[in-house]
C-alpha atoms as a PDB file:
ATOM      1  CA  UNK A   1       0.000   0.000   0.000  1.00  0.00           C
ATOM      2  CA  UNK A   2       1.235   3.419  -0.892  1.00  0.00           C
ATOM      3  CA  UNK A   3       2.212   5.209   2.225  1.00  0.00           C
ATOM      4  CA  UNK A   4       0.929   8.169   1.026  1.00  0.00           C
ATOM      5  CA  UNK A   5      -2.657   7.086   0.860  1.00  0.00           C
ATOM      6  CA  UNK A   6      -2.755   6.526   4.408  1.00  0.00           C
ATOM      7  CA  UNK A   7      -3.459   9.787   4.501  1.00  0.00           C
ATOM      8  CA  UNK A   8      -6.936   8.883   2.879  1.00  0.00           C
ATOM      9  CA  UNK A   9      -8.480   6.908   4.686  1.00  0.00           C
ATOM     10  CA  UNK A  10      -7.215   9.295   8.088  1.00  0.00           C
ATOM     11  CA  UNK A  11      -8.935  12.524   6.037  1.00  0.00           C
ATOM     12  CA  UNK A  12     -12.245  10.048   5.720  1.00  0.00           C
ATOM     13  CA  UNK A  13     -12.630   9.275   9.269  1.00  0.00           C
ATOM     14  CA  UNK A  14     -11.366  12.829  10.314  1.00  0.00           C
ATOM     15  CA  UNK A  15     -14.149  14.101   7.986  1.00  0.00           C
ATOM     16  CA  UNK A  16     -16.984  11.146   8.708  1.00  0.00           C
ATOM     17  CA  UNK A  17     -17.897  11.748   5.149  1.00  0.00           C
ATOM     18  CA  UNK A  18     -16.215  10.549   1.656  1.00  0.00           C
ATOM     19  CA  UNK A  19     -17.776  14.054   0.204  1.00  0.00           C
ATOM     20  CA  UNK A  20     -16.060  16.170   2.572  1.00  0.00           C
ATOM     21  CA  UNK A  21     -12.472  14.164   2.360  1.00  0.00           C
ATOM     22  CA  UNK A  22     -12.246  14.078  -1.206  1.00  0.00           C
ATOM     23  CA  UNK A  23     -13.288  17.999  -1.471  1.00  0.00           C
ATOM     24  CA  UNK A  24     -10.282  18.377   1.488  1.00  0.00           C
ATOM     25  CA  UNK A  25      -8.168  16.148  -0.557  1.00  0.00           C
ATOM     26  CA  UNK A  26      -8.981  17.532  -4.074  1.00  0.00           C
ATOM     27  CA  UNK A  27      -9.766  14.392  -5.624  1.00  0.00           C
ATOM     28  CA  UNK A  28     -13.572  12.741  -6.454  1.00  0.00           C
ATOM     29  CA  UNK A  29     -15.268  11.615  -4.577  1.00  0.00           C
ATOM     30  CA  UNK A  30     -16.082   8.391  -6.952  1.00  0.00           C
ATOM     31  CA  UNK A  31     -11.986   7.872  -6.973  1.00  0.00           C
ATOM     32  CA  UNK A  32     -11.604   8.183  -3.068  1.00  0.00           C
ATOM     33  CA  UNK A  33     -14.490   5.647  -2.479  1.00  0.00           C
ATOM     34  CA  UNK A  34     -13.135   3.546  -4.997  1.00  0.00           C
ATOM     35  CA  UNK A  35      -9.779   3.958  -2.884  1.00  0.00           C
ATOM     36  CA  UNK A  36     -11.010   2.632   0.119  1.00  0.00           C
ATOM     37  CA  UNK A  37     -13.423   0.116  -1.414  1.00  0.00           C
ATOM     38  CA  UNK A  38      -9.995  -1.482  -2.294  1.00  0.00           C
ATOM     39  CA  UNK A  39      -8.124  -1.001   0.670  1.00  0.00           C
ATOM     40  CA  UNK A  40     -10.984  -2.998   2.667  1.00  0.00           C
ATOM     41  CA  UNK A  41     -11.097  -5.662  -0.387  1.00  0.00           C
ATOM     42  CA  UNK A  42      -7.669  -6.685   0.211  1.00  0.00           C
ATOM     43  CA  UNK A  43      -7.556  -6.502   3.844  1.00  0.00           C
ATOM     44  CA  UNK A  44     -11.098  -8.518   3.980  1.00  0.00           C
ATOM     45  CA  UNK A  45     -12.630  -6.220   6.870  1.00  0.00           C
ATOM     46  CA  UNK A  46     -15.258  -3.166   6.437  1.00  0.00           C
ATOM     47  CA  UNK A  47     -13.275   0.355   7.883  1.00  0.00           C
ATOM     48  CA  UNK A  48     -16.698   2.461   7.649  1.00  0.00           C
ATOM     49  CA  UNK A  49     -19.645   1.532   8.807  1.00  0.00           C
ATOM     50  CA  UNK A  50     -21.546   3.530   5.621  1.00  0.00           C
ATOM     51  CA  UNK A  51     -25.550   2.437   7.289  1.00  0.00           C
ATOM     52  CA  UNK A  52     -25.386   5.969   9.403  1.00  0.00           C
ATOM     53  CA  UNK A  53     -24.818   9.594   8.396  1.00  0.00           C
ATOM     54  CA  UNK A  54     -22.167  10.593   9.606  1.00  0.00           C
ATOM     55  CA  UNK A  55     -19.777   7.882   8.754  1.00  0.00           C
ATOM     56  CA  UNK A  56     -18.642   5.539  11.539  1.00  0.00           C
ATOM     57  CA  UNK A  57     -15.371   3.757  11.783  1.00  0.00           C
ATOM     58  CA  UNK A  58     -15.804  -0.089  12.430  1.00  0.00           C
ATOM     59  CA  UNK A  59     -13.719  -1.973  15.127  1.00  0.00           C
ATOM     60  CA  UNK A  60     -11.863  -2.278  12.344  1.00  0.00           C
ATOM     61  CA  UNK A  61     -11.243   0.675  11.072  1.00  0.00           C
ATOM     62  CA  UNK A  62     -10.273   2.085  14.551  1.00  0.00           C
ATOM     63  CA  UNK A  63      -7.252  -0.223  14.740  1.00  0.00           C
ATOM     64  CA  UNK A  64      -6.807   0.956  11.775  1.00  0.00           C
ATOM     65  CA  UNK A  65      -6.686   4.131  12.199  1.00  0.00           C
ATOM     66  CA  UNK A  66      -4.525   3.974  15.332  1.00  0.00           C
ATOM     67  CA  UNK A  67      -1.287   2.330  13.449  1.00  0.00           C
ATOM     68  CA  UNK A  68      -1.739   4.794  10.586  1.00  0.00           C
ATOM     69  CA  UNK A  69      -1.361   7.338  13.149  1.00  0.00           C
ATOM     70  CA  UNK A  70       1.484   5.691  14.661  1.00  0.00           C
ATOM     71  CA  UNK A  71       2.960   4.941  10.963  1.00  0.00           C
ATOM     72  CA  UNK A  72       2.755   8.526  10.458  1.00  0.00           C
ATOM     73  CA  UNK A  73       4.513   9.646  13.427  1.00  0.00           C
ATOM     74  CA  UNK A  74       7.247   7.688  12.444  1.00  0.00           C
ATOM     75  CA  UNK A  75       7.709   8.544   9.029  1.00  0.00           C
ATOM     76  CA  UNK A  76       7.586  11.697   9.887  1.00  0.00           C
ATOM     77  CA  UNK A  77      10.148  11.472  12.465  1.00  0.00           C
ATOM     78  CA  UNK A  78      12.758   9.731  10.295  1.00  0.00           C
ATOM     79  CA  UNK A  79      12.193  13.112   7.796  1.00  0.00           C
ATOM     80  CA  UNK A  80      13.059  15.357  11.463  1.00  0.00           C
ATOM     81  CA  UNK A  81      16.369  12.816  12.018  1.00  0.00           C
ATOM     82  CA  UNK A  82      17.472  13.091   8.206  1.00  0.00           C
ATOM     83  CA  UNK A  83      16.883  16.467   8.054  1.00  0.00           C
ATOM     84  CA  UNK A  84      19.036  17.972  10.731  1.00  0.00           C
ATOM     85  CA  UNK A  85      21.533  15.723   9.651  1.00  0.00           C
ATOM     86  CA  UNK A  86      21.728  18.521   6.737  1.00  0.00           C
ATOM     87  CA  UNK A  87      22.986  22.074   6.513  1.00  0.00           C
ATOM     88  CA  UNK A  88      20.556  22.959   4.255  1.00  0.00           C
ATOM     89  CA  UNK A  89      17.708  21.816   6.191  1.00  0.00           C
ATOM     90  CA  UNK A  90      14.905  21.648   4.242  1.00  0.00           C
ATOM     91  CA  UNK A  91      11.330  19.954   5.088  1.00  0.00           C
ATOM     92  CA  UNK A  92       7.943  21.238   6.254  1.00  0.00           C
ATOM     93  CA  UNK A  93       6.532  22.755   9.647  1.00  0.00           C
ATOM     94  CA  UNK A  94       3.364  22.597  10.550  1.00  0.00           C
ATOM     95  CA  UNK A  95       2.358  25.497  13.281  1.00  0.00           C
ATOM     96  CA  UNK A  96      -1.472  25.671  14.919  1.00  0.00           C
ATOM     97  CA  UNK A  97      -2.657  29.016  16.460  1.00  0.00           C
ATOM     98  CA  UNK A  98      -5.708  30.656  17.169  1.00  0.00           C
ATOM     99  CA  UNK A  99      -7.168  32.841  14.083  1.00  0.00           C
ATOM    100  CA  UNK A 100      -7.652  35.653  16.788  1.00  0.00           C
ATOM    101  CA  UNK A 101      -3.697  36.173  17.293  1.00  0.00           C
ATOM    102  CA  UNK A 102      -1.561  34.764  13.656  1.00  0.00           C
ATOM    103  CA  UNK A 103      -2.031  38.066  13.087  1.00  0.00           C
ATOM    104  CA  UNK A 104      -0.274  39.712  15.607  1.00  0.00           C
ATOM    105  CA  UNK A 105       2.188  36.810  16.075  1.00  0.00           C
ATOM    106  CA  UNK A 106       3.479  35.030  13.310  1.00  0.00           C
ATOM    107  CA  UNK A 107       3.905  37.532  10.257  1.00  0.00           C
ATOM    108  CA  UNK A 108       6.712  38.847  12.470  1.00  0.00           C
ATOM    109  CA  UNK A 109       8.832  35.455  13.439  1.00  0.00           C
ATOM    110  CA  UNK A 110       8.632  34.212  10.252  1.00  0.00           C
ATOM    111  CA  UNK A 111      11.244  36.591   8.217  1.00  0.00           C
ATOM    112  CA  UNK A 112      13.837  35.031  10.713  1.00  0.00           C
ATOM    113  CA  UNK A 113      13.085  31.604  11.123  1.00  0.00           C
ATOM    114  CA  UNK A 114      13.075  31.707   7.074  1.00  0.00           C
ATOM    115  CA  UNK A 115      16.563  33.384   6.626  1.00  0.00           C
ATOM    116  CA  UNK A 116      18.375  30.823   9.600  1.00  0.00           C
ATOM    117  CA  UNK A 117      16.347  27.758   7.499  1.00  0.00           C
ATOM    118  CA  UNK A 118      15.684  28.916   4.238  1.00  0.00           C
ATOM    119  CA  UNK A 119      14.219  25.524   2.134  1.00  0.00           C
ATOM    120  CA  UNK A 120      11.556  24.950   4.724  1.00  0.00           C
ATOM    121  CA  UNK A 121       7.763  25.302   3.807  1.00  0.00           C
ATOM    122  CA  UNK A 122       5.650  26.372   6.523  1.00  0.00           C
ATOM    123  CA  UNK A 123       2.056  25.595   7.263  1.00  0.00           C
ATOM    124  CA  UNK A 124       0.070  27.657   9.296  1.00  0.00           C
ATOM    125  CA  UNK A 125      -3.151  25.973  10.529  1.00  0.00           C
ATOM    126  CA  UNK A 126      -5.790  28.514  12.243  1.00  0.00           C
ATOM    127  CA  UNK A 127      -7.889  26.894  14.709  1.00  0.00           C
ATOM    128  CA  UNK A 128      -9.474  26.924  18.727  1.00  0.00           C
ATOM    129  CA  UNK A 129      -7.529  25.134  20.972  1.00  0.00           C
ATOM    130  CA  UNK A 130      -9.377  22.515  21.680  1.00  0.00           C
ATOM    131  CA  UNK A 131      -8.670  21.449  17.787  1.00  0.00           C
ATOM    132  CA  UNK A 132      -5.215  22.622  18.074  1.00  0.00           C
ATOM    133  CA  UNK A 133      -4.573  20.176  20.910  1.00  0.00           C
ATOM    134  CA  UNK A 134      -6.390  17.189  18.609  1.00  0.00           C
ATOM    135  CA  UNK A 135      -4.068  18.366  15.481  1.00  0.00           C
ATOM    136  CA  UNK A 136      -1.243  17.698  17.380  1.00  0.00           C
ATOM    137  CA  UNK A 137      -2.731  14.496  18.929  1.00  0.00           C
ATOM    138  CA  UNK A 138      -3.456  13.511  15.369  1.00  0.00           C
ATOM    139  CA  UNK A 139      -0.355  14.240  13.790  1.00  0.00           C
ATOM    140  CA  UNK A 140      -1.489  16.991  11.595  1.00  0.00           C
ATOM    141  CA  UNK A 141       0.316  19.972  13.776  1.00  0.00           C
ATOM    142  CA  UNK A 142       3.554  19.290  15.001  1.00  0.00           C
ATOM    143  CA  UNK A 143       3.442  22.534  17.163  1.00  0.00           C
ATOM    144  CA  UNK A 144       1.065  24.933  18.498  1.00  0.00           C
ATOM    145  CA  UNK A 145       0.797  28.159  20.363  1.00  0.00           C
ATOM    146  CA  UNK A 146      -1.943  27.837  23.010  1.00  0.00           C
ATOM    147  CA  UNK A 147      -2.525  29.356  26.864  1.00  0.00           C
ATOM    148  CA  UNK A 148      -2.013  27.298  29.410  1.00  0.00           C
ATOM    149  CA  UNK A 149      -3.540  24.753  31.021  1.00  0.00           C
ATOM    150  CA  UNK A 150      -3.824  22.185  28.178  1.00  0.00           C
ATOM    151  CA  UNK A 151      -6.938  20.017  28.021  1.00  0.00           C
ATOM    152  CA  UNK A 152      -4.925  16.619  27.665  1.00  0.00           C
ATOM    153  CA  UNK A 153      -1.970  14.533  29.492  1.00  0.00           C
ATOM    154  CA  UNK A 154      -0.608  13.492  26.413  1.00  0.00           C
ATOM    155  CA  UNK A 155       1.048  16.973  25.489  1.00  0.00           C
ATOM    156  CA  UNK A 156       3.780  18.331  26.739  1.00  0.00           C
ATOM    157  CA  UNK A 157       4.703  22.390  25.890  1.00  0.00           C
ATOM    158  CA  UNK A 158       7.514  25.371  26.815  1.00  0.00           C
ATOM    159  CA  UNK A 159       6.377  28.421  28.123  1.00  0.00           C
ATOM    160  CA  UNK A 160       7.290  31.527  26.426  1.00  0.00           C
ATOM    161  CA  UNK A 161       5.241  33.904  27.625  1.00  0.00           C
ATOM    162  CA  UNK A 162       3.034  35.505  30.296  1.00  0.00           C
ATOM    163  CA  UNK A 163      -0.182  37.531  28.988  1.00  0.00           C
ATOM    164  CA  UNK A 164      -2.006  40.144  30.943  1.00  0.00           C
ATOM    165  CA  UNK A 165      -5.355  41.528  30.137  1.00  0.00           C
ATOM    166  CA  UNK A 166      -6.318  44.940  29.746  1.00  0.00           C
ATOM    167  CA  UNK A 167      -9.634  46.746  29.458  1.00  0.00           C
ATOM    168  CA  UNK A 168      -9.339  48.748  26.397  1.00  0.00           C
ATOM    169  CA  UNK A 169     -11.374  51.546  24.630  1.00  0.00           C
ATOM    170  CA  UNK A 170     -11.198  54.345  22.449  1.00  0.00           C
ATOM    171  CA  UNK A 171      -8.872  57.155  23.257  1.00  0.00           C
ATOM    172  CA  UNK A 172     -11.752  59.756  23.539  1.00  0.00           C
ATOM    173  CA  UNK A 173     -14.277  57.628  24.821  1.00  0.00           C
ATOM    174  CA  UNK A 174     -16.306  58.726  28.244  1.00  0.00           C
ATOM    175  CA  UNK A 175     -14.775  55.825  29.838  1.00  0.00           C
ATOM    176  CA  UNK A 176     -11.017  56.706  28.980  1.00  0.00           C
ATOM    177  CA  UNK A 177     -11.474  60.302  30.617  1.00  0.00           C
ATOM    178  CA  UNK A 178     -13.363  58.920  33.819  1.00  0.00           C
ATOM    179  CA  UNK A 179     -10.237  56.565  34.284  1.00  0.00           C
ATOM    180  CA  UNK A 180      -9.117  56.154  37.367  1.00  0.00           C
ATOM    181  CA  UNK A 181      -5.316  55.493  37.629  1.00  0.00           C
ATOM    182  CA  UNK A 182      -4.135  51.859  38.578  1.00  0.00           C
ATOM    183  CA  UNK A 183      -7.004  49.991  38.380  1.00  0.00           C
ATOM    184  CA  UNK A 184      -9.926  49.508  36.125  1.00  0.00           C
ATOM    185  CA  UNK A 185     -13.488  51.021  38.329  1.00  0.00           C
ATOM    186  CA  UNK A 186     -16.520  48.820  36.956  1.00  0.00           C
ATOM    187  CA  UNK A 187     -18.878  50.863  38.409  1.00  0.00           C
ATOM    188  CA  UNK A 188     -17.991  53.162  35.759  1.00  0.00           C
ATOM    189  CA  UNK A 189     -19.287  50.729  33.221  1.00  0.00           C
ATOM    190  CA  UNK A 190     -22.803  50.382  33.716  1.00  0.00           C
ATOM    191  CA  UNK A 191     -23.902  52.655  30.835  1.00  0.00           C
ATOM    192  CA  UNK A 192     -20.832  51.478  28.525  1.00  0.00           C
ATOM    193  CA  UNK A 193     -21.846  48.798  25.249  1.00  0.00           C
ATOM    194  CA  UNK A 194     -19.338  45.961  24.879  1.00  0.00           C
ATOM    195  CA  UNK A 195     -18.009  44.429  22.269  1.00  0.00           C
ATOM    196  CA  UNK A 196     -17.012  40.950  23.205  1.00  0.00           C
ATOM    197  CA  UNK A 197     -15.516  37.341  21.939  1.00  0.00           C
ATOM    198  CA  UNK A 198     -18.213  34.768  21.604  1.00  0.00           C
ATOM    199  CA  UNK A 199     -18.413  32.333  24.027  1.00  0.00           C
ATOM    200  CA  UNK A 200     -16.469  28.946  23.760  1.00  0.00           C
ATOM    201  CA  UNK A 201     -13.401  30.878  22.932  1.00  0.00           C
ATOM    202  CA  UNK A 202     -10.812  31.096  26.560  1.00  0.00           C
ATOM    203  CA  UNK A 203     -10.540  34.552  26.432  1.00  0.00           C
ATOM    204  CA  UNK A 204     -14.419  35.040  26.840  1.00  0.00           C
ATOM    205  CA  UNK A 205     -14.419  32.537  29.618  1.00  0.00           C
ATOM    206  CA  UNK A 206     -11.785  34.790  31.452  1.00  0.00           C
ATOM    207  CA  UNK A 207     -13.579  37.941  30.944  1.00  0.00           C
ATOM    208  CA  UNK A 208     -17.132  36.286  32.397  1.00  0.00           C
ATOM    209  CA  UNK A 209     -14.857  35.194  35.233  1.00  0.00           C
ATOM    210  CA  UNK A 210     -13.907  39.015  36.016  1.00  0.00           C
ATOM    211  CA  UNK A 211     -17.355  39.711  35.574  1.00  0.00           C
ATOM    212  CA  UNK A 212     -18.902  37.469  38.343  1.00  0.00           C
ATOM    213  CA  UNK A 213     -16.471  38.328  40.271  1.00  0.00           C
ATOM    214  CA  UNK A 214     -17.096  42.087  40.597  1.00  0.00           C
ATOM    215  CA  UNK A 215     -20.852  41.231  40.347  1.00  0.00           C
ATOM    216  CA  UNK A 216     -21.261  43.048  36.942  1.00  0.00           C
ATOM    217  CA  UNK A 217     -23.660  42.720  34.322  1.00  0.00           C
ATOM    218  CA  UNK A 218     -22.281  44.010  30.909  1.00  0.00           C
ATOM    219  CA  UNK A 219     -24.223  45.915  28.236  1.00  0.00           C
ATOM    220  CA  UNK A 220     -23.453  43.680  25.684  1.00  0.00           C
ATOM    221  CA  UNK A 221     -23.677  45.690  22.194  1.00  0.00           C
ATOM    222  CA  UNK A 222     -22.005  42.862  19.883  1.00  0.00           C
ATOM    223  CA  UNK A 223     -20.084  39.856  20.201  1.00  0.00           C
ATOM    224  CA  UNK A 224     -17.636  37.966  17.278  1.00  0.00           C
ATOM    225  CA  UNK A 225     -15.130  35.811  16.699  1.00  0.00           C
ATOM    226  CA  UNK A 226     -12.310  37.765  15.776  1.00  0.00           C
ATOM    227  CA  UNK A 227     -10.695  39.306  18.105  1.00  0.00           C
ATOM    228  CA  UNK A 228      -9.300  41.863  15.111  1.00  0.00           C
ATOM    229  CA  UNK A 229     -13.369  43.050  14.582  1.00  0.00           C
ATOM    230  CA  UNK A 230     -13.489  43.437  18.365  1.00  0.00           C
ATOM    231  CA  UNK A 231     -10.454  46.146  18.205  1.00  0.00           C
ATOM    232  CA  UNK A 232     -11.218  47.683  14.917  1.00  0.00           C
ATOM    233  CA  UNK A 233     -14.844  48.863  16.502  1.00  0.00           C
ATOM    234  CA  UNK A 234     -13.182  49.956  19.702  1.00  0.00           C
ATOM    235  CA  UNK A 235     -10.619  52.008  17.451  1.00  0.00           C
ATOM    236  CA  UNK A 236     -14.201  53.813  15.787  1.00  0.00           C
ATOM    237  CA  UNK A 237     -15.567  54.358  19.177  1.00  0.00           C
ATOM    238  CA  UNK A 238     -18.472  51.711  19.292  1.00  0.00           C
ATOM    239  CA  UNK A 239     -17.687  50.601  22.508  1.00  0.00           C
ATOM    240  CA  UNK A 240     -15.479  48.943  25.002  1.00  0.00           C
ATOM    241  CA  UNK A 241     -13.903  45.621  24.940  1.00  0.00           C
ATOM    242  CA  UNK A 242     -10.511  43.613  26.278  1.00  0.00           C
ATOM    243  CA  UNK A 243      -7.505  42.063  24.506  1.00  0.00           C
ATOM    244  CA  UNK A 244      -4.192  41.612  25.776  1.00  0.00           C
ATOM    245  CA  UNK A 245      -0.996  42.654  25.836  1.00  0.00           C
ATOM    246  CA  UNK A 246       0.475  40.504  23.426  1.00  0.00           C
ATOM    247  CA  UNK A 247      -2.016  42.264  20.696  1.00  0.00           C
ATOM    248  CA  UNK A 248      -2.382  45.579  22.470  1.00  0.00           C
ATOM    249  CA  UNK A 249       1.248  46.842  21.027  1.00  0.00           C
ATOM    250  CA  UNK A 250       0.427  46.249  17.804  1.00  0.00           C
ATOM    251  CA  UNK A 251       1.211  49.564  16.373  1.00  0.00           C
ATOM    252  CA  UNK A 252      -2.223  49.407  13.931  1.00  0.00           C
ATOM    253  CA  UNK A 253      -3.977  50.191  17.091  1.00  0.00           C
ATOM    254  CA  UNK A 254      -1.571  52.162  19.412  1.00  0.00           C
ATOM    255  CA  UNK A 255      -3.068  55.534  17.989  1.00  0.00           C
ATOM    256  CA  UNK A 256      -6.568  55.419  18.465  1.00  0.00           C
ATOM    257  CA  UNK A 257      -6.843  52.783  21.246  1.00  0.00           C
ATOM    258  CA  UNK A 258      -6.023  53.164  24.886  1.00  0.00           C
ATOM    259  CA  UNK A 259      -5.572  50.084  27.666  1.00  0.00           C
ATOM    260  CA  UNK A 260      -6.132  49.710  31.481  1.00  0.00           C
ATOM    261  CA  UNK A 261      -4.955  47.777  33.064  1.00  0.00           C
ATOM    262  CA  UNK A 262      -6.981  44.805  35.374  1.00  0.00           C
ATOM    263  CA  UNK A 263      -5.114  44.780  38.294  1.00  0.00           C
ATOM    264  CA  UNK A 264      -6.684  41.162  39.500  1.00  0.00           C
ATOM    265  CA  UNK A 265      -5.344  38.270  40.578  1.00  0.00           C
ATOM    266  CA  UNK A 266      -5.317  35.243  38.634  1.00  0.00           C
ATOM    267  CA  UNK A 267      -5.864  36.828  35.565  1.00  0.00           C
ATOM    268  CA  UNK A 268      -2.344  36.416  34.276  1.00  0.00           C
ATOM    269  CA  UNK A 269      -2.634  33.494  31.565  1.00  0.00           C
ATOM    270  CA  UNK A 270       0.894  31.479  30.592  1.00  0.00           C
ATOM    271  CA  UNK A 271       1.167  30.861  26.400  1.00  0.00           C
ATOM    272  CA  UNK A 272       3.176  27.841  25.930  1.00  0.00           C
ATOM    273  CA  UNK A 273       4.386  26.318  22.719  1.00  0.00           C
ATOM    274  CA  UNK A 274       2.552  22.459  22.524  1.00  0.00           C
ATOM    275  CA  UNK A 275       3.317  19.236  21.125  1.00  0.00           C
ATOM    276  CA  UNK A 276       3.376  15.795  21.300  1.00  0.00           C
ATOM    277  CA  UNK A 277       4.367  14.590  24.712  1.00  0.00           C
ATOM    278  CA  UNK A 278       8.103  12.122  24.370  1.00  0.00           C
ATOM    279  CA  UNK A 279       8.177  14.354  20.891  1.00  0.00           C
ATOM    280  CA  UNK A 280      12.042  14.651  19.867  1.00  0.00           C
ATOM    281  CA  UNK A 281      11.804  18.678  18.737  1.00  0.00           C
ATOM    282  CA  UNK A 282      13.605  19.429  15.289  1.00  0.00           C
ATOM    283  CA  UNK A 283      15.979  22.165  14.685  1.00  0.00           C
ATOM    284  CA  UNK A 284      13.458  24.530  13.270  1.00  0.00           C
ATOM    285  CA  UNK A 285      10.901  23.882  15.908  1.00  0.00           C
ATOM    286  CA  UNK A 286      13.672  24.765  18.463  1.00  0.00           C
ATOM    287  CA  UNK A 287      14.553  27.616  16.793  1.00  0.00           C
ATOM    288  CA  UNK A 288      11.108  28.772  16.373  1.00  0.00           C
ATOM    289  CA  UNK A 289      10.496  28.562  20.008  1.00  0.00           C
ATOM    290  CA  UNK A 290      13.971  30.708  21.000  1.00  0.00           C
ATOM    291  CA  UNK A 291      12.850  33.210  18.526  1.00  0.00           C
ATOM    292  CA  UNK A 292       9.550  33.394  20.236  1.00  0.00           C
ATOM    293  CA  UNK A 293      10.861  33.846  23.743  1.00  0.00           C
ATOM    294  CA  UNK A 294      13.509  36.594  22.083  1.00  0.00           C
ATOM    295  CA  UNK A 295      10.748  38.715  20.774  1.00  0.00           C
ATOM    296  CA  UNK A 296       8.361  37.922  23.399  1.00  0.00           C
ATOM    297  CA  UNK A 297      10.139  38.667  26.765  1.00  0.00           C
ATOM    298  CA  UNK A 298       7.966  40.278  29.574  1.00  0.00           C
ATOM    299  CA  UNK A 299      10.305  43.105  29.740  1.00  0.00           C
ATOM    300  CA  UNK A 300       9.002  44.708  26.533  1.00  0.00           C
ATOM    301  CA  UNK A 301       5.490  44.688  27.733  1.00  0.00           C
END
C-alpha cells in the first residue's frame, strides 16, 4: 500500500464523510471511495460503517486508524532525524494558532526563522484550541501556540510567555477620561456597550470570570469571533472591549486605542508552545520557540 494514501483513509474518518475528504483532498469523490473500497477488499474487513450519516469507523477501522497514526509519526520522524543531519535543512513545519492572534504573532517570526532555514515550507493551521490540541494528537500539527492549562496529558509544551489583560477603549471615549489610575473602576461601566468574543473561545471565559467576580452585568452591544473586529470597533468608538498585551502593542492600534490595566489576581494566563508529549523537537521547531521567547520577553510589555 502506498504510504501516502494513508493519509486517505485518516482525512475520511477525520471528515466522517467521503464528500467532505475528497473535497479536502482535491480528488472525487467516486476515486476516493473507490480507494477505500480497495483497501478494505484486500484486507477482507469493512473500515466504515456507511448504514449511518455521519460515517462511523468499524472496530476495524479504529485499529486501523490507530497504526496509521502511529505509521505517520514515524515517518515523519525519520524526515526530522534526516533532516538535521543537513545544513541545508529543508522539510515542512506545521504550526497551529488561534485565528484571533496569527495576526499579531506570526507575520513577524517568520522573516527570521526563514533566513536561519531557508528551504523549509511552513504551514500555518488557524484553529481553537481545543482542535489545536487534537491536530497535534493527530499528527497533523507538530506545534502549536496555546494558553495554558492544556486540556490533555498526552502533550507536553515550553512556556514563552506571560499575557495580561487589559480593558481597552477608544482614546476619547467617556470611559477613557473617567479613568481612574491603577485599576480599572466597573462601576464606571454600567452605561458602557461591549463588544465581546463569543463564548467557547478562553478569552471570553476569562472575561465572564472578572465579571462574576465584581458582580457586573455588561451591556453587551455585539459579540464575534475575531478578536481583530473586536479592536477595529473599539478604534471607531463603538464601545469597550478587552484584549491583551500581546495584541495591544500592535502599532495598527496604538493611535486610536487606549488600555487599562486589570489589576486582579489570577488573571495572568501562561502561552506555551505544545506538542506531542516524548516528541524529539527538530531544529526549526527549536529555533522557532527561541525566537519566540527573544521577541516575546515580559520586559518589553
Amino acid at each position: 500500500m502506498d504510504l501516502n494514501k494513508f493519509e486517505y483513509i485518516l482525512c475520511v474518518a477525520q471528515e466522517r464523510s467521503f464528500t467532505k475528504a475528497a473535497a479536502k483532498l482535491y480528488i472525487s469523490q467516486p476515486a476516493l471511495s473507490q480507494y477505500v473500497a480497495t483497501i478494505e477488499e484486500q484486507i477482507k474487513v469493512k473500515l466504515f460503517d456507511r448504514s449511518v450519516t455521519p460515517l462511523k469507523l468499524t472496530l476495524a477501522g479504529e485499529i486501523f486508524i490507530k497504526k496509521t497514526l502511529e505509521i505517520l509519526e514515524l515517518k515523519k520522524d525519520l524526515w526530522r532525524e534526516l533532516q538535521d543531519l543537513s545544513d541545508n535543512l529543508v522539510g515542512n513545519i506545521s504550526i497551529g494558532i488561534s485565528p484571533n492572534r496569527s495576526l499579531y504573532l506570526l507575520p513577524y517570526f517568520f522573516s527570521e526563522l526563514k533566513n536561519i532555514f531557508p528551504n523549509i515550507r511552513v504551514e500555518i493551521v488557524e484553529k481553537n484550541s481545543q482542535e489545536l490540541e487534537k491536530g497535534i494528537l493527530d499528527g497533523r500539527i507538530d506545534v502549536a501556540i496555546i494558553s495554558l492549562p492544556l486540556t490533555n496529558a498526552d502533550l507536553d509544551y515550553i512556556k514563552f510567555f506571560e499575557e495580561e489583560l487589559f480593558l481597552v477603549a477608544h482614546k476619547n471615549s467617556k470611559y477613557s477620561k473617567k479613568f481612574i489610575e491603577g485599576k480599572v473602576d466597573f462601576s464606571l461601566l454600567a452605561e458602557e456597550k461591549f463588544i465581546l468574543l463569543k463564548e467557547k473561545q478562553k478569552l471570553r471565559s476569562v472575561i465572564e470570570s472578572i465579571f462574576l467576580k465584581n458582580k457586573f452585568i455588561p451591556n453587551i452591544y455585539l459579540e464575534t469571533e475575531n478578536q481583530e473586529c473586536v479592536l477595529e470597533m473599539i478604534s471607531l468608538g463603538m464601545g469597550i472591549g478587552f484584549t491583551s498585551n500581546m495584541i495591544l502593542k500592535n502599532k495598527r492600534w496604538s493611535d486610536n486605542i487606549e488600555g487599562f490595566p486589570l489589576k486582579e489576581e489570577g488573571l495572568n494566563r501562561d502561552f506555551a508552545v505544545v506538542f506531542k508529549k516524548n516528541k524529539k523537537l527538530n531544529n526549526v521547531e527549536k529555533e522557532f520557540i527561541e525566537i519566540l521567547k527573544k521577541n516575546l520577553n515580559y520586559s518589553s510589555y
